[in-house]
PDB file of N, CA and C in Angstrom:
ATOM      1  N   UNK A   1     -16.062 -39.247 -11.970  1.00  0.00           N
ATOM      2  CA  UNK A   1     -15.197 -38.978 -10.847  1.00  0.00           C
ATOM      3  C   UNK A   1     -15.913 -39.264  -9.533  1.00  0.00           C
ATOM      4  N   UNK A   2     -17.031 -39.017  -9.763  1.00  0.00           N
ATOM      5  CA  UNK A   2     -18.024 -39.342  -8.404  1.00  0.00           C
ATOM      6  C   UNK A   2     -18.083 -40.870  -8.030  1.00  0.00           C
ATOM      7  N   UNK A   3     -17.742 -41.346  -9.064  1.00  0.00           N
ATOM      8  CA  UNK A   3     -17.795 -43.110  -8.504  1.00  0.00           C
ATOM      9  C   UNK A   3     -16.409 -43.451  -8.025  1.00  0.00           C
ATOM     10  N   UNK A   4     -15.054 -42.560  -7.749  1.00  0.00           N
ATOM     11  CA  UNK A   4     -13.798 -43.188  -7.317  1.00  0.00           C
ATOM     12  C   UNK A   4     -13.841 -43.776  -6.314  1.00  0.00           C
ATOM     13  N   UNK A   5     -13.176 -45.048  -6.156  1.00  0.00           N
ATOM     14  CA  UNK A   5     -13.244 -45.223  -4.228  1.00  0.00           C
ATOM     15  C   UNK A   5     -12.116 -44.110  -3.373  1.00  0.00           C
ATOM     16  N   UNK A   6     -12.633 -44.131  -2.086  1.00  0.00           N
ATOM     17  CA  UNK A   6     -11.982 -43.190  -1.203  1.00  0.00           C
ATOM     18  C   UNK A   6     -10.284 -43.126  -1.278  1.00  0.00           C
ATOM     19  N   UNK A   7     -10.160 -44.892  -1.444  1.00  0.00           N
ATOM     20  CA  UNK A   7      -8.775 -44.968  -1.851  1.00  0.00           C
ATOM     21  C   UNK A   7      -7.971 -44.033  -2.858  1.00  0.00           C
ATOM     22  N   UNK A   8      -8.871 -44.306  -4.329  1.00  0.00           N
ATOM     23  CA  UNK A   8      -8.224 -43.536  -5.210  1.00  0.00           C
ATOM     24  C   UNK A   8      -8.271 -41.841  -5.158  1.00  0.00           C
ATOM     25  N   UNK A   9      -9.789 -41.911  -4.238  1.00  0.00           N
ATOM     26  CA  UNK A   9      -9.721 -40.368  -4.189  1.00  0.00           C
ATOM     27  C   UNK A   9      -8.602 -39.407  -3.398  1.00  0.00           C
ATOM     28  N   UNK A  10      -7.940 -40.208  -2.102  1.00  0.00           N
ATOM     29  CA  UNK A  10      -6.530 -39.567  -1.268  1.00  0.00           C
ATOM     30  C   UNK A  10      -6.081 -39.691  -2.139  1.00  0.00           C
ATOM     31  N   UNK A  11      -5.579 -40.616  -2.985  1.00  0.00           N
ATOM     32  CA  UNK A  11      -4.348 -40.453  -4.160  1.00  0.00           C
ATOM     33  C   UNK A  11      -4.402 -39.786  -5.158  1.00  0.00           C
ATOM     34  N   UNK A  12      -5.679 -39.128  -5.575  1.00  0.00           N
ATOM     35  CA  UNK A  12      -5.818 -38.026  -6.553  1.00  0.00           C
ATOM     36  C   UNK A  12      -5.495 -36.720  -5.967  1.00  0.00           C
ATOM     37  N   UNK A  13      -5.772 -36.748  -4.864  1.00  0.00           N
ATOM     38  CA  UNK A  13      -5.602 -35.688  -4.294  1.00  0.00           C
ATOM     39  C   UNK A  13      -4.241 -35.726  -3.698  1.00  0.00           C
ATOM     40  N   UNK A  14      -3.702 -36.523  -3.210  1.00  0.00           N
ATOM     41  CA  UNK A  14      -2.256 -36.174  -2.647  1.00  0.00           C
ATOM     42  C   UNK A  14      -1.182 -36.483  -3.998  1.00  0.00           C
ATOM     43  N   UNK A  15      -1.529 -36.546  -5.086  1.00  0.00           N
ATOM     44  CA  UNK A  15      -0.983 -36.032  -6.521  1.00  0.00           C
ATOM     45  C   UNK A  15      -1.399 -34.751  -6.641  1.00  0.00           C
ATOM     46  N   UNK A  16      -2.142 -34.403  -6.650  1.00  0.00           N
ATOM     47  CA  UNK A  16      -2.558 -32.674  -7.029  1.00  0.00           C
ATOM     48  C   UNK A  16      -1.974 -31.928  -5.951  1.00  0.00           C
ATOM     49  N   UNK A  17      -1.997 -32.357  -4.341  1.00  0.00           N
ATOM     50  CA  UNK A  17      -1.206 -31.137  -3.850  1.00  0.00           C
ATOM     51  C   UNK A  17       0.652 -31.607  -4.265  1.00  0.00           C
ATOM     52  N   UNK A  18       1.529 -32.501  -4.066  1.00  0.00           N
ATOM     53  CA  UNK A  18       2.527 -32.586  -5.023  1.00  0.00           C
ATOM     54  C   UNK A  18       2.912 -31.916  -5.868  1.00  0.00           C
ATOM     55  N   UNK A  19       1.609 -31.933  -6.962  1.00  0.00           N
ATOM     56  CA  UNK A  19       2.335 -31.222  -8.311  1.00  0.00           C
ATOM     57  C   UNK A  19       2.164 -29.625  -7.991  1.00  0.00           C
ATOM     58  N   UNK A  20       1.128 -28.980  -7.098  1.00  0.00           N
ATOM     59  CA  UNK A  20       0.899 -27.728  -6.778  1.00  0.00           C
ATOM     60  C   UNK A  20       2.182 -27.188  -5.794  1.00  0.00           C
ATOM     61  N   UNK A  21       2.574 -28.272  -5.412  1.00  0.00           N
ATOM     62  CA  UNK A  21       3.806 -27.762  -4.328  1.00  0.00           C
ATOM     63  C   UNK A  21       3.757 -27.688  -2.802  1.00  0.00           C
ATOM     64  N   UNK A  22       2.870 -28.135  -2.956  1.00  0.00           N
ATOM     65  CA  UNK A  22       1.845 -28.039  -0.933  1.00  0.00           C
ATOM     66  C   UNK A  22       3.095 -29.293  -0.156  1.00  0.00           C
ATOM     67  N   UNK A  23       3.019 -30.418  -0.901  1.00  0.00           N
ATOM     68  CA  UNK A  23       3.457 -31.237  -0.309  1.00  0.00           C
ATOM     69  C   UNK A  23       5.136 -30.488   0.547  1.00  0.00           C
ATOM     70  N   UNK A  24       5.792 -30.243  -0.616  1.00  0.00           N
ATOM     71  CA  UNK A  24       7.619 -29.301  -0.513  1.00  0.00           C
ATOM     72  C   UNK A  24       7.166 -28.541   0.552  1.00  0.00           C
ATOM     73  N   UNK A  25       6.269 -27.631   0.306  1.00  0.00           N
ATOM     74  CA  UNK A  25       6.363 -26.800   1.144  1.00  0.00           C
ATOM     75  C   UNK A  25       6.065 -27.179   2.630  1.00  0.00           C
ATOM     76  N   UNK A  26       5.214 -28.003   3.097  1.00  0.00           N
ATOM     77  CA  UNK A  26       4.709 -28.351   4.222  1.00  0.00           C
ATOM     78  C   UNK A  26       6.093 -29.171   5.283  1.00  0.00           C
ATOM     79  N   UNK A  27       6.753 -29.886   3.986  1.00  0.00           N
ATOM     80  CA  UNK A  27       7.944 -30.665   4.544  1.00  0.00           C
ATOM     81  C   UNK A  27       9.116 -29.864   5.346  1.00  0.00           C
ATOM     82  N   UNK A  28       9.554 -28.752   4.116  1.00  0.00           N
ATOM     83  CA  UNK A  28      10.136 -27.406   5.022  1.00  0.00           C
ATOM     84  C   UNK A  28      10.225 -26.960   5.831  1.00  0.00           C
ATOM     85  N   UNK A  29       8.738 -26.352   6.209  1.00  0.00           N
ATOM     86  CA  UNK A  29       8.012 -26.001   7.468  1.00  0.00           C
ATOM     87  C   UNK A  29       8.522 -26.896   8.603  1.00  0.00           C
ATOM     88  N   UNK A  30       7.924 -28.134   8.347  1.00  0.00           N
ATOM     89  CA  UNK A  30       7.979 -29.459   9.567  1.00  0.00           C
ATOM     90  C   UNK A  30       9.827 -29.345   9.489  1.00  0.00           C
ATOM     91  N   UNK A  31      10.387 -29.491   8.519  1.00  0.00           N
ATOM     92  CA  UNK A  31      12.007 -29.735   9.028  1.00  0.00           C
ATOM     93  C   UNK A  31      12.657 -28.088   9.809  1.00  0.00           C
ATOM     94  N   UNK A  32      12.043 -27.081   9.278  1.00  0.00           N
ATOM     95  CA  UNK A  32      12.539 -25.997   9.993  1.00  0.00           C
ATOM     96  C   UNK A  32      12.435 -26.129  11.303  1.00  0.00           C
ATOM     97  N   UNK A  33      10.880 -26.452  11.964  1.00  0.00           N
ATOM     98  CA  UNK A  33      10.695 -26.571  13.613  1.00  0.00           C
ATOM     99  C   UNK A  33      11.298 -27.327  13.809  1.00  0.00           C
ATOM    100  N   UNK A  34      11.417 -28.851  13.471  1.00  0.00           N
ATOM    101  CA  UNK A  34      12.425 -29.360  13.724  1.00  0.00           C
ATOM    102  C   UNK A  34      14.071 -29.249  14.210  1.00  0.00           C
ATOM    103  N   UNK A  35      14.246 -28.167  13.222  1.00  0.00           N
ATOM    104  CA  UNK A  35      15.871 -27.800  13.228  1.00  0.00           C
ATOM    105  C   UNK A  35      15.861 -27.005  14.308  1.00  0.00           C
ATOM    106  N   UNK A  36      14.931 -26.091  14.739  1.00  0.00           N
ATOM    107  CA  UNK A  36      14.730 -25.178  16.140  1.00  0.00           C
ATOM    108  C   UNK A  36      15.552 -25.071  17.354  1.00  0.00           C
ATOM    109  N   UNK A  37      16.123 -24.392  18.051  1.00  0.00           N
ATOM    110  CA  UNK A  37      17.193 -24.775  18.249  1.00  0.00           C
ATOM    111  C   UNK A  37      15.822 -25.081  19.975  1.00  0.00           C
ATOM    112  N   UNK A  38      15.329 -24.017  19.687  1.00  0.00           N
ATOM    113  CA  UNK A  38      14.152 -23.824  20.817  1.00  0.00           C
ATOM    114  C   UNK A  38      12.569 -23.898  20.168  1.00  0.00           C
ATOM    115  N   UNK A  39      11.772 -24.433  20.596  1.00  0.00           N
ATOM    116  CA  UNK A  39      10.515 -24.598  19.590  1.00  0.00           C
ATOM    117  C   UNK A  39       9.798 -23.330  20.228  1.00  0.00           C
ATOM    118  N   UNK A  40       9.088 -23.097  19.533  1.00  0.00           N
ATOM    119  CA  UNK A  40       8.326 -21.424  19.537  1.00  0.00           C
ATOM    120  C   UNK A  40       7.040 -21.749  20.206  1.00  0.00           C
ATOM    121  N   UNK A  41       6.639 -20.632  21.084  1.00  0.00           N
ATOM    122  CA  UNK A  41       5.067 -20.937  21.482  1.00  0.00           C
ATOM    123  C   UNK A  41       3.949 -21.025  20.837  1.00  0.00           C
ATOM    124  N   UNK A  42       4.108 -20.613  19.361  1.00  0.00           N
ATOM    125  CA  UNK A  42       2.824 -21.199  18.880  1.00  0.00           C
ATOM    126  C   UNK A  42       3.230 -22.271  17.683  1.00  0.00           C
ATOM    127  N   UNK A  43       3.185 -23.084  17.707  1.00  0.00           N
ATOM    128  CA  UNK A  43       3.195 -23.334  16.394  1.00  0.00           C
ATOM    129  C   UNK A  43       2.832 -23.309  15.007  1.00  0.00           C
ATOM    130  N   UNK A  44       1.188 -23.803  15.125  1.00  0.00           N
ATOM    131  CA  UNK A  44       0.696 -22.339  14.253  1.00  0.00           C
ATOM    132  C   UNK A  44       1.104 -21.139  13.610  1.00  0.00           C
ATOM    133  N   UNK A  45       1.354 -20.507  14.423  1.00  0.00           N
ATOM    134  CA  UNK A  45       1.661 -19.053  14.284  1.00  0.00           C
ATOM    135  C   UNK A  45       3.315 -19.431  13.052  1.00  0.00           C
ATOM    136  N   UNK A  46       4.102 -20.268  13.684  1.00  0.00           N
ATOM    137  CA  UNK A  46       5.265 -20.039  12.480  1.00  0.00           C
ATOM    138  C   UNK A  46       4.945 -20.639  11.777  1.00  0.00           C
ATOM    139  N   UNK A  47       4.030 -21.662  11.561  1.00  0.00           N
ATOM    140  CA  UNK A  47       3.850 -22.750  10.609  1.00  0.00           C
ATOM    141  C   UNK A  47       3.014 -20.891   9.760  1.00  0.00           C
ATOM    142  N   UNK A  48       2.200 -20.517  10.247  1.00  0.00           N
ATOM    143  CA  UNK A  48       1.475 -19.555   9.069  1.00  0.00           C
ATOM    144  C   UNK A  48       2.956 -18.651   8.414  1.00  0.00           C
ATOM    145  N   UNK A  49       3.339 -18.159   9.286  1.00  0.00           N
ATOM    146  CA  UNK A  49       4.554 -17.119   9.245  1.00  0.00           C
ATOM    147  C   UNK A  49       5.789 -17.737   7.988  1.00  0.00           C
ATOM    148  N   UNK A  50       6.180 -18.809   7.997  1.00  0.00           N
ATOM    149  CA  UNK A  50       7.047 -19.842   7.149  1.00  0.00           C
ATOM    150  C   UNK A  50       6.100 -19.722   5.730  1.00  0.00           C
ATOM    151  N   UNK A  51       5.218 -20.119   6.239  1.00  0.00           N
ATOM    152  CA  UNK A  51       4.276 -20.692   4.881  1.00  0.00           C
ATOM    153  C   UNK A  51       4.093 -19.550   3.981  1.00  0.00           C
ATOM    154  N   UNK A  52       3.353 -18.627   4.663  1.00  0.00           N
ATOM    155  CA  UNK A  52       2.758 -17.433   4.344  1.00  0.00           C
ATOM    156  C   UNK A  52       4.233 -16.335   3.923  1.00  0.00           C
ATOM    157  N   UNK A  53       5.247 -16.401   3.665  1.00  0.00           N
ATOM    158  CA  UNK A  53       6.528 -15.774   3.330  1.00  0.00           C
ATOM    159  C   UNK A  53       6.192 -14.909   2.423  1.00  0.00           C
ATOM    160  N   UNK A  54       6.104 -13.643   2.116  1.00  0.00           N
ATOM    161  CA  UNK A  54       5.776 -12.293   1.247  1.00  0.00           C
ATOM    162  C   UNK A  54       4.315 -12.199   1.906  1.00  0.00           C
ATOM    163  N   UNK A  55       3.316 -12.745   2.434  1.00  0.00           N
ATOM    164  CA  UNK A  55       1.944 -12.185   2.761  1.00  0.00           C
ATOM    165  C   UNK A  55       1.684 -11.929   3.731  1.00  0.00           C
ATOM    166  N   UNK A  56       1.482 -10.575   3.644  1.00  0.00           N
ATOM    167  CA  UNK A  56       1.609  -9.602   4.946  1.00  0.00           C
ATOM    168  C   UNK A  56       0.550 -10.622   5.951  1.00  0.00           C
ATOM    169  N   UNK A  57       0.549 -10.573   7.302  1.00  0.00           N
ATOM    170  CA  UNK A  57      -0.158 -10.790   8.391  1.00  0.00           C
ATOM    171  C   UNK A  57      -1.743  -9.566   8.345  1.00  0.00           C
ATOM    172  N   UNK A  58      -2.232 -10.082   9.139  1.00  0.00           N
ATOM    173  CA  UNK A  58      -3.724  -9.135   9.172  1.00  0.00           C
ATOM    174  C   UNK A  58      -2.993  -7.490   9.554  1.00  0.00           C
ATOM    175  N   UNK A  59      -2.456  -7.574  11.009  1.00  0.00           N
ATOM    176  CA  UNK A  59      -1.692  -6.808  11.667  1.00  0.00           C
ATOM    177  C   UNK A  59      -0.889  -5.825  10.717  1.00  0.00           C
ATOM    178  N   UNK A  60       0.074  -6.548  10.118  1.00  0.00           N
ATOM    179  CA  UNK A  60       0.741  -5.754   8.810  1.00  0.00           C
ATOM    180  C   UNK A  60      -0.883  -4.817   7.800  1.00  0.00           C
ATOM    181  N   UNK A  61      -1.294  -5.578   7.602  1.00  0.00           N
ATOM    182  CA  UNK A  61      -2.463  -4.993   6.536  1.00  0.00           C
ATOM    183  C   UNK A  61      -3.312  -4.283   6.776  1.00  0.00           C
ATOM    184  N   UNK A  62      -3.447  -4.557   8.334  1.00  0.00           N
ATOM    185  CA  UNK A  62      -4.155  -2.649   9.152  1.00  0.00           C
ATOM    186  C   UNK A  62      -3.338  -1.877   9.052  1.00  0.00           C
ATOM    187  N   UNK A  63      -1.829  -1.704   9.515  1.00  0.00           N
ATOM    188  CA  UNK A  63      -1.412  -0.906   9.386  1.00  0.00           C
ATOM    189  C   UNK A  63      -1.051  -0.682   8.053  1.00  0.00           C
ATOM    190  N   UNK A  64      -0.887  -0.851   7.069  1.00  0.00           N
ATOM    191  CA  UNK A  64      -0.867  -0.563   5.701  1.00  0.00           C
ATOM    192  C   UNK A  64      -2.335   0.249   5.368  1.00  0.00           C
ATOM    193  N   UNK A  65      -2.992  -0.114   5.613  1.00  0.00           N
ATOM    194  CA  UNK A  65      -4.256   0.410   5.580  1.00  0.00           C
ATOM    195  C   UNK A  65      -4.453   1.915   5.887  1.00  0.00           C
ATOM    196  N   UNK A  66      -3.961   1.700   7.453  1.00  0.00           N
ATOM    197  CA  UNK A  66      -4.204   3.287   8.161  1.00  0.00           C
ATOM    198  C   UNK A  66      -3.037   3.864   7.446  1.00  0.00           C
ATOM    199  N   UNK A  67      -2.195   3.696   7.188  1.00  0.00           N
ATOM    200  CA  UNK A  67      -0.972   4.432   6.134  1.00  0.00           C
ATOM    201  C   UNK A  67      -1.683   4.930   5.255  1.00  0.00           C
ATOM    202  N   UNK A  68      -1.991   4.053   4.183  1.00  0.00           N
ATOM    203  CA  UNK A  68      -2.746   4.498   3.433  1.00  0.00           C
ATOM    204  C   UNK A  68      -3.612   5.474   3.289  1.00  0.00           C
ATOM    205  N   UNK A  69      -4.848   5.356   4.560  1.00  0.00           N
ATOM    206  CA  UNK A  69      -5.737   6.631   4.706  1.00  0.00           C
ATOM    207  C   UNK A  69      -4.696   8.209   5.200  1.00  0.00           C
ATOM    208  N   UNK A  70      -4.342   7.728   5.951  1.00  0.00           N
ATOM    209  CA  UNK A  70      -3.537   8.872   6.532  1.00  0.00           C
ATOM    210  C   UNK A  70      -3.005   9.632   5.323  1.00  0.00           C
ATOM    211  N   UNK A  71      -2.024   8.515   4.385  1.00  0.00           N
ATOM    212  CA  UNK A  71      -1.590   9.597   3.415  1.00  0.00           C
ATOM    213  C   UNK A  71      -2.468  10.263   2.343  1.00  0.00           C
ATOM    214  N   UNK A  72      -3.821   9.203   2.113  1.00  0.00           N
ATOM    215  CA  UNK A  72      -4.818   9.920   1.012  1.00  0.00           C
ATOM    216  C   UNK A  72      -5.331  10.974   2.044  1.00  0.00           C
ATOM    217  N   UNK A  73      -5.314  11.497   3.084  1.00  0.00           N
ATOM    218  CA  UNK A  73      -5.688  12.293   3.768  1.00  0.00           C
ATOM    219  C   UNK A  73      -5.048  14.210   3.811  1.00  0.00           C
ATOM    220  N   UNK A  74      -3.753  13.851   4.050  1.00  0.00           N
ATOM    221  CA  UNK A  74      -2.490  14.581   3.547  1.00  0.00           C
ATOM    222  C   UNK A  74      -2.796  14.970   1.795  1.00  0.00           C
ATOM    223  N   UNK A  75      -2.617  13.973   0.838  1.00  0.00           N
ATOM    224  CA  UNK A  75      -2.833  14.045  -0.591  1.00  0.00           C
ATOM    225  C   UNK A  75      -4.106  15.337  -0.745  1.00  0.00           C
ATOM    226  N   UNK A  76      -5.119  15.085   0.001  1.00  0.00           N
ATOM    227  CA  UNK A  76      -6.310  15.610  -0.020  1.00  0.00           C
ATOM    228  C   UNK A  76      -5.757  16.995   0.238  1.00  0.00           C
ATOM    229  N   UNK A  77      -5.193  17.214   1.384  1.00  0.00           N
ATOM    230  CA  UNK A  77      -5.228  18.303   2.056  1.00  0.00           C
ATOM    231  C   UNK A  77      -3.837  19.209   1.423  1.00  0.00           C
ATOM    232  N   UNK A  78      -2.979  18.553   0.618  1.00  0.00           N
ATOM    233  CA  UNK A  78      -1.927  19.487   0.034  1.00  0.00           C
ATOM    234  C   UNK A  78      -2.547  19.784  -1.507  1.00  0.00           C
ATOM    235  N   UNK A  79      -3.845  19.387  -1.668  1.00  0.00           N
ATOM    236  CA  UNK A  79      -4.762  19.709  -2.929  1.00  0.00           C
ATOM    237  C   UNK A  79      -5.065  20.528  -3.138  1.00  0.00           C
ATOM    238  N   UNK A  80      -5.943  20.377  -1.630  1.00  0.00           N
ATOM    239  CA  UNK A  80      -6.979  21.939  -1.172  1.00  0.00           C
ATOM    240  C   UNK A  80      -5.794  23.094  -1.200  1.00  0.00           C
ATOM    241  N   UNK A  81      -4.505  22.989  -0.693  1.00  0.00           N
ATOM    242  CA  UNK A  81      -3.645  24.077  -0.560  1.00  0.00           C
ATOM    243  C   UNK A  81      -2.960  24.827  -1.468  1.00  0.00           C
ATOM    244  N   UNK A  82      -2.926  23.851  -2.222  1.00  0.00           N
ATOM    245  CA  UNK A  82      -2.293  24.225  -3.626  1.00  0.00           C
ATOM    246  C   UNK A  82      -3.335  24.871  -4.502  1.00  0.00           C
ATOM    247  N   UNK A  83      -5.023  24.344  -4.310  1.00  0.00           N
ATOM    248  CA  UNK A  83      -5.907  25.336  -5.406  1.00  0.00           C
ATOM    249  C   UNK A  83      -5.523  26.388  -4.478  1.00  0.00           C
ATOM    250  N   UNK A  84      -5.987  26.433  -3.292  1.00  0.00           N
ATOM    251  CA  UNK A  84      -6.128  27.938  -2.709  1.00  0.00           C
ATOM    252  C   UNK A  84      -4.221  28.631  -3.090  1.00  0.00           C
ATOM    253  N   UNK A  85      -3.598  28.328  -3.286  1.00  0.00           N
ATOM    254  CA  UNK A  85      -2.196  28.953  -3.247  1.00  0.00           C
ATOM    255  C   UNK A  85      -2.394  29.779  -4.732  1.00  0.00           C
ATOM    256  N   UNK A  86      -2.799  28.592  -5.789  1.00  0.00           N
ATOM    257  CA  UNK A  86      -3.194  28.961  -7.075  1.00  0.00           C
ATOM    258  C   UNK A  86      -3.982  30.250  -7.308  1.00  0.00           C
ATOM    259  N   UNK A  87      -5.128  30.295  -6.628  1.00  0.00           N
ATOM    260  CA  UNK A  87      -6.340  31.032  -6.562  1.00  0.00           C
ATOM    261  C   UNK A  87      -5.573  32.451  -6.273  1.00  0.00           C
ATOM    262  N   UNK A  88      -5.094  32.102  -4.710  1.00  0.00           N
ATOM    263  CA  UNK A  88      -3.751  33.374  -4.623  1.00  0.00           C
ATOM    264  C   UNK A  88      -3.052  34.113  -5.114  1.00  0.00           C
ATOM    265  N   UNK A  89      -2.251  33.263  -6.391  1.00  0.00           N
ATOM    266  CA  UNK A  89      -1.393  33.532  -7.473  1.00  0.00           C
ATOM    267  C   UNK A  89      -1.873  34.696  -8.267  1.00  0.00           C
ATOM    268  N   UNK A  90      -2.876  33.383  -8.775  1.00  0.00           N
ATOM    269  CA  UNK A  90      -3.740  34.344 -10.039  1.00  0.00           C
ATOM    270  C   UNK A  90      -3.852  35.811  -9.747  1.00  0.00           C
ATOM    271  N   UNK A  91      -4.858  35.664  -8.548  1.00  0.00           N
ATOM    272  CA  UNK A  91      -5.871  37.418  -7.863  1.00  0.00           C
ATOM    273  C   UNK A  91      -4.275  38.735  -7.578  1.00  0.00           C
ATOM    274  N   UNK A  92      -3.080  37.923  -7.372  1.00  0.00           N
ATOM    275  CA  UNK A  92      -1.666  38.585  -7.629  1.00  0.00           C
ATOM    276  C   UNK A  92      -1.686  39.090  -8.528  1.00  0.00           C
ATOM    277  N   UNK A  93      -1.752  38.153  -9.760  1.00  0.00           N
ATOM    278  CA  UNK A  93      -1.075  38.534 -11.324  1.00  0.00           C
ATOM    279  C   UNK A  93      -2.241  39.026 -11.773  1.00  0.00           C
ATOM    280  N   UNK A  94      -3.645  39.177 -11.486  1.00  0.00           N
ATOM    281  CA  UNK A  94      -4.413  40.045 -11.924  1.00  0.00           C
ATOM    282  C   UNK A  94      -4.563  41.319 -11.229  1.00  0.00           C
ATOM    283  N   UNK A  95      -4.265  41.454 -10.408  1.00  0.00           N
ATOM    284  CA  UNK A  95      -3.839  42.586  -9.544  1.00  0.00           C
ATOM    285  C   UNK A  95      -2.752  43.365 -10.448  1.00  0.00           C
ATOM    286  N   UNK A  96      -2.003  42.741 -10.498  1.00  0.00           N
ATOM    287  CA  UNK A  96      -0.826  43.145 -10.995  1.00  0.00           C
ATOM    288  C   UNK A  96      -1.055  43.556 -12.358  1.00  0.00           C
ATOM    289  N   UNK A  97      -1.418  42.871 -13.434  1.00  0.00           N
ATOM    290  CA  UNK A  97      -2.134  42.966 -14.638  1.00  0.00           C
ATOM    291  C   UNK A  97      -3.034  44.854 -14.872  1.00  0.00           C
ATOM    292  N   UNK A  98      -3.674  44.531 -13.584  1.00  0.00           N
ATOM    293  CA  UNK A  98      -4.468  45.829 -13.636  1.00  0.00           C
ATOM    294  C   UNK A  98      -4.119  46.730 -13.423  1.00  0.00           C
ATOM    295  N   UNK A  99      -2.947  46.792 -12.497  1.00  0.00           N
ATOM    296  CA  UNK A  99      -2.114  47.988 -12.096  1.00  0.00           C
ATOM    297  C   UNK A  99      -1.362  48.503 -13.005  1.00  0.00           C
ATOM    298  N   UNK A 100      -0.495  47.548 -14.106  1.00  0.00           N
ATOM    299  CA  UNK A 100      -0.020  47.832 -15.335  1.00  0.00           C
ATOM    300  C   UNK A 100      -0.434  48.592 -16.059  1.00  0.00           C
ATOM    301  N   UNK A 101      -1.907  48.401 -16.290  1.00  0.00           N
ATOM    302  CA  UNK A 101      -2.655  49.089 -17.728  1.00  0.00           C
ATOM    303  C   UNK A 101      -3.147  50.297 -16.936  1.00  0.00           C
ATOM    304  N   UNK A 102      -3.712  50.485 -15.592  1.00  0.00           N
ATOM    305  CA  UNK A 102      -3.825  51.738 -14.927  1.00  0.00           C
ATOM    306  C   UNK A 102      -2.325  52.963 -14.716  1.00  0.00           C
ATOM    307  N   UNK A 103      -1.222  52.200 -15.247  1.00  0.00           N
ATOM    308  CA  UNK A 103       0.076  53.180 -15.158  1.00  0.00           C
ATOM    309  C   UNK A 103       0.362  52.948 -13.772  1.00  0.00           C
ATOM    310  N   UNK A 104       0.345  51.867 -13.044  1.00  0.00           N
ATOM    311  CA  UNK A 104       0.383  52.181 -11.569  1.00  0.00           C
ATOM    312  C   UNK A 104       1.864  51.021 -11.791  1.00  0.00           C
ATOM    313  N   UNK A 105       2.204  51.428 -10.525  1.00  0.00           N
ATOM    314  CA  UNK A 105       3.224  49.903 -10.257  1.00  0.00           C
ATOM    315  C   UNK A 105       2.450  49.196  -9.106  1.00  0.00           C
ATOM    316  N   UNK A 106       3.551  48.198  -8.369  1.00  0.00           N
ATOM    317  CA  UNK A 106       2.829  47.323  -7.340  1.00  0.00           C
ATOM    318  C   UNK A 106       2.908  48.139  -6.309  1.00  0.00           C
ATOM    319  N   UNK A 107       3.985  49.111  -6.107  1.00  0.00           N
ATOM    320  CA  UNK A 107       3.211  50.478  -4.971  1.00  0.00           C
ATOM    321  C   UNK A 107       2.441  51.172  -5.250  1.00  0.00           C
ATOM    322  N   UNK A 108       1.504  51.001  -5.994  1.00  0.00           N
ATOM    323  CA  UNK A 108      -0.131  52.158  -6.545  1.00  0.00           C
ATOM    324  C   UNK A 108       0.712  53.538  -6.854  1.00  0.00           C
ATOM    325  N   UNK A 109       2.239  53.800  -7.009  1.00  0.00           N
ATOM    326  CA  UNK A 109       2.851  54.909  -7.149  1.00  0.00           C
ATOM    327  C   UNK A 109       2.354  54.831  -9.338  1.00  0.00           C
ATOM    328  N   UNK A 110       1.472  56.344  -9.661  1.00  0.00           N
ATOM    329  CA  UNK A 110       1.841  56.232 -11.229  1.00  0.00           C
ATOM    330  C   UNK A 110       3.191  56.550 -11.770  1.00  0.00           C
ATOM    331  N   UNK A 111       3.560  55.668 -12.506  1.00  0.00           N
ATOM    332  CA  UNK A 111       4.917  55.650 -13.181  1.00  0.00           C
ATOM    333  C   UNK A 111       4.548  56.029 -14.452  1.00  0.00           C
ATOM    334  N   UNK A 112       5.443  57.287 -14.804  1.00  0.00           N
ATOM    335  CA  UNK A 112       5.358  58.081 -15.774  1.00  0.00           C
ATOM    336  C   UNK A 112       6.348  58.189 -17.276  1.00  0.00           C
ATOM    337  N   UNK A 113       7.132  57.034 -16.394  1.00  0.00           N
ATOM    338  CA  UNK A 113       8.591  57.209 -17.011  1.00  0.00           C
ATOM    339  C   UNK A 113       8.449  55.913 -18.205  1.00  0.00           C
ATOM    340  N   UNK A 114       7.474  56.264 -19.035  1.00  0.00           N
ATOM    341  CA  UNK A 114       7.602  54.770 -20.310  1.00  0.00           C
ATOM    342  C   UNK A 114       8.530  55.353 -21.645  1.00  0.00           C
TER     343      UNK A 114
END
């Protein structure tokens, strides 16, 4: 392959983007600005935007990002709340537990009446 001439080498290569789809797609692009009713200030920028169709921008992907932390942040913190709520529970129902077998109720009143 190293010995092709340059000739054959554009034509290997502008067969491979073809069959990959680069070529379709690039044509699109160029006929969309085209069709414009007004051409856009960057071009670039829609040529990426067209091309790039489902892939978020950088911009998009920070903020996905800080979403992200923010909510593993929250996640974290309704964790911590829930052991401590748990922890709560329990020291209740063992409270409670103990007051039972002492004859007491949950007003420390002894109940006599079994």
């Amino acid at each position: 392959m190293a010995s092709l001439k340059p000739q054959s080498k554009r034509e290997e290569f502008r067969r491979y983007l073809e069959k990959a789809g680069v070529m379709d797609a690039l044509i699109r692009v160029l006929v969309g600005l085209y069709e414009e009713p007004e051409r856009p200030n960057n071009a670039i920028e829609y040529f990426l935007e067209r091309l790039g169709a489902g892939v978020p921008l950088k911009a998009e992907l920070e903020a996905l990002q800080n979403e992200i932390s923010d909510l593993q942040r929250k996640v974290h913190d309704l964790e911590d709340e829930n052991d401590r709520l748990r922890k709560r529970l329990d020291s209740f129902d063992n409270t409670g537990s103990a007051e039972e077998e002492a004859g007491t109720g949950s007003d420390g009143v002894v109940d006599n009446h079994e």
